[in-house]
C-alpha atoms as a PDB file:
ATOM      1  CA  UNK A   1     -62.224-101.696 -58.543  1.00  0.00           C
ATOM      2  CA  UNK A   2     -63.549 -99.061 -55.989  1.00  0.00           C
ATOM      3  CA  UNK A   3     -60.594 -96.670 -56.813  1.00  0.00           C
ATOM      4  CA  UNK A   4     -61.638 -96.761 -60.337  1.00  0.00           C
ATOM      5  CA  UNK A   5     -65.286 -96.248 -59.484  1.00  0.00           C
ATOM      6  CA  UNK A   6     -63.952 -93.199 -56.710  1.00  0.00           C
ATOM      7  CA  UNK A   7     -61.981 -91.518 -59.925  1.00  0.00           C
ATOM      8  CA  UNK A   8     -64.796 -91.998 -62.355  1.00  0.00           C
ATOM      9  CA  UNK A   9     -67.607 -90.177 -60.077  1.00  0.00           C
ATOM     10  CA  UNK A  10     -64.871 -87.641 -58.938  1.00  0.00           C
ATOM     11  CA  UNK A  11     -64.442 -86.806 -62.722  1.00  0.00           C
ATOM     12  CA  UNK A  12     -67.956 -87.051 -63.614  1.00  0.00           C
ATOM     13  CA  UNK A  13     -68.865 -84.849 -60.635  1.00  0.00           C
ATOM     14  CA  UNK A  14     -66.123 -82.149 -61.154  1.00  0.00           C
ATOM     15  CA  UNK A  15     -67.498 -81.610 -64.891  1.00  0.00           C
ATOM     16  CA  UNK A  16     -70.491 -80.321 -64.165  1.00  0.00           C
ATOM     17  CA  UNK A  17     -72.797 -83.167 -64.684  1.00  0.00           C
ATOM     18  CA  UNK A  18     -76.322 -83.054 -63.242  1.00  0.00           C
ATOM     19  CA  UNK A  19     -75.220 -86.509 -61.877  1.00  0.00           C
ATOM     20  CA  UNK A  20     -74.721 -86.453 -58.275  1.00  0.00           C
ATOM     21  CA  UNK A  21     -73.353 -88.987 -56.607  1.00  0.00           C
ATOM     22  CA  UNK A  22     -73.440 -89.512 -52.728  1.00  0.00           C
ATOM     23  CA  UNK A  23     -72.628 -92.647 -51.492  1.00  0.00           C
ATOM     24  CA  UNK A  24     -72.227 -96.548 -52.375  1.00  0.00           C
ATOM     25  CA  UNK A  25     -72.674-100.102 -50.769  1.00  0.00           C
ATOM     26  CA  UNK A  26     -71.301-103.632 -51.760  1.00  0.00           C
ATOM     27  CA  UNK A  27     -73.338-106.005 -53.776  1.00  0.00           C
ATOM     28  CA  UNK A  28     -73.855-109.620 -53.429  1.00  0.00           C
ATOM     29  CA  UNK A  29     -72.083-110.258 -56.282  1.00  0.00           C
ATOM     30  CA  UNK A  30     -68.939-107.956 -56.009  1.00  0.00           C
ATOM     31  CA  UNK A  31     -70.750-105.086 -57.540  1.00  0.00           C
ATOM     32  CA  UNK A  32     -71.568-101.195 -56.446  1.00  0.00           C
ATOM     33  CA  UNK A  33     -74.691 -99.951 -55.628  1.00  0.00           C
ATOM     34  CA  UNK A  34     -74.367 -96.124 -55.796  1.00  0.00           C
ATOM     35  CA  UNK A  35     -76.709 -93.909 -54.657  1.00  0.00           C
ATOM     36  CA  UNK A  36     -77.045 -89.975 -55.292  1.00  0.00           C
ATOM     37  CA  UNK A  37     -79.133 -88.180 -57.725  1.00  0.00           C
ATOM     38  CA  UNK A  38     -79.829 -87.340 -61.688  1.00  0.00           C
ATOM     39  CA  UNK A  39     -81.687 -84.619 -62.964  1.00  0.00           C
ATOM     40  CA  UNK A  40     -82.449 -83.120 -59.686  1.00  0.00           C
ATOM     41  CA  UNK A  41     -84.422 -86.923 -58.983  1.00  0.00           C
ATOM     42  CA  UNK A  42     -83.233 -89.792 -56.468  1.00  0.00           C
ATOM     43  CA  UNK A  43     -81.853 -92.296 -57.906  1.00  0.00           C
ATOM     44  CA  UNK A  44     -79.745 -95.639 -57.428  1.00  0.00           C
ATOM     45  CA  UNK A  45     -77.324 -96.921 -59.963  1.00  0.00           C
ATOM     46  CA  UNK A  46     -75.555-101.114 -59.990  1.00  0.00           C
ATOM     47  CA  UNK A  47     -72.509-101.025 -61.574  1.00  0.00           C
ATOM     48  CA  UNK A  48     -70.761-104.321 -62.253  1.00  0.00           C
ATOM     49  CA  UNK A  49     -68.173-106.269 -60.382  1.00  0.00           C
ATOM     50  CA  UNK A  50     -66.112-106.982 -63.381  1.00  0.00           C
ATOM     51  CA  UNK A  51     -63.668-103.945 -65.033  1.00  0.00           C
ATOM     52  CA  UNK A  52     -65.849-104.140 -68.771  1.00  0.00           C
ATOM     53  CA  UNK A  53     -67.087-102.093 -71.090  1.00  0.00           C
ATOM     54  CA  UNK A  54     -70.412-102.791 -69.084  1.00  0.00           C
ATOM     55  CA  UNK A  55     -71.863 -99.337 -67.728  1.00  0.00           C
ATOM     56  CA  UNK A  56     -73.740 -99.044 -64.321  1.00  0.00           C
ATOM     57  CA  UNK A  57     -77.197 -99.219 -65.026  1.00  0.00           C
ATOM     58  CA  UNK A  58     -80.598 -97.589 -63.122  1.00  0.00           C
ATOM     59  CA  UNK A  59     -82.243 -99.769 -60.543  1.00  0.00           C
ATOM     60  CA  UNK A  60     -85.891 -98.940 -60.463  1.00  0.00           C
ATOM     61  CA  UNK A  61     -87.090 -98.137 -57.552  1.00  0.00           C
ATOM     62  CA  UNK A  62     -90.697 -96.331 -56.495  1.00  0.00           C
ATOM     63  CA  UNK A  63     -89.743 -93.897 -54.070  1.00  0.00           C
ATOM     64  CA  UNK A  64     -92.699 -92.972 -51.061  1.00  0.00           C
END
């Protein structure tokens, strides 16, 4: 599961995307929590534990 996440943001990140991803931490559940930025704004992404045709999704935050 992580190598497929690793490929996916090193693809997404090589074609010139104004996501930015910089790093990621284990879920509870088995998930990703990836952190990084979109649009020039921080932001912090879940993506699922299971390999589906379910995307990562924001996690809403309010930044200080």
């Amino acid at each position: 599961m992580n190598k497929i996440i690793c490929a996916a943001l090193l693809c997404i990140g090589v074609s010139g995307c104004s996501t930015v991803y910089m790093d990621s931490a284990s879920a509870k559940d088995g998930g990703r929590y990836v952190v990084g930025a979109y649009d020039g704004q921080k932001a912090i992404f879940y993506c699922p534990a299971t390999d589906s045709d379910a995307d990562c999704v924001d996690v809403d935050i309010d930044y200080k």
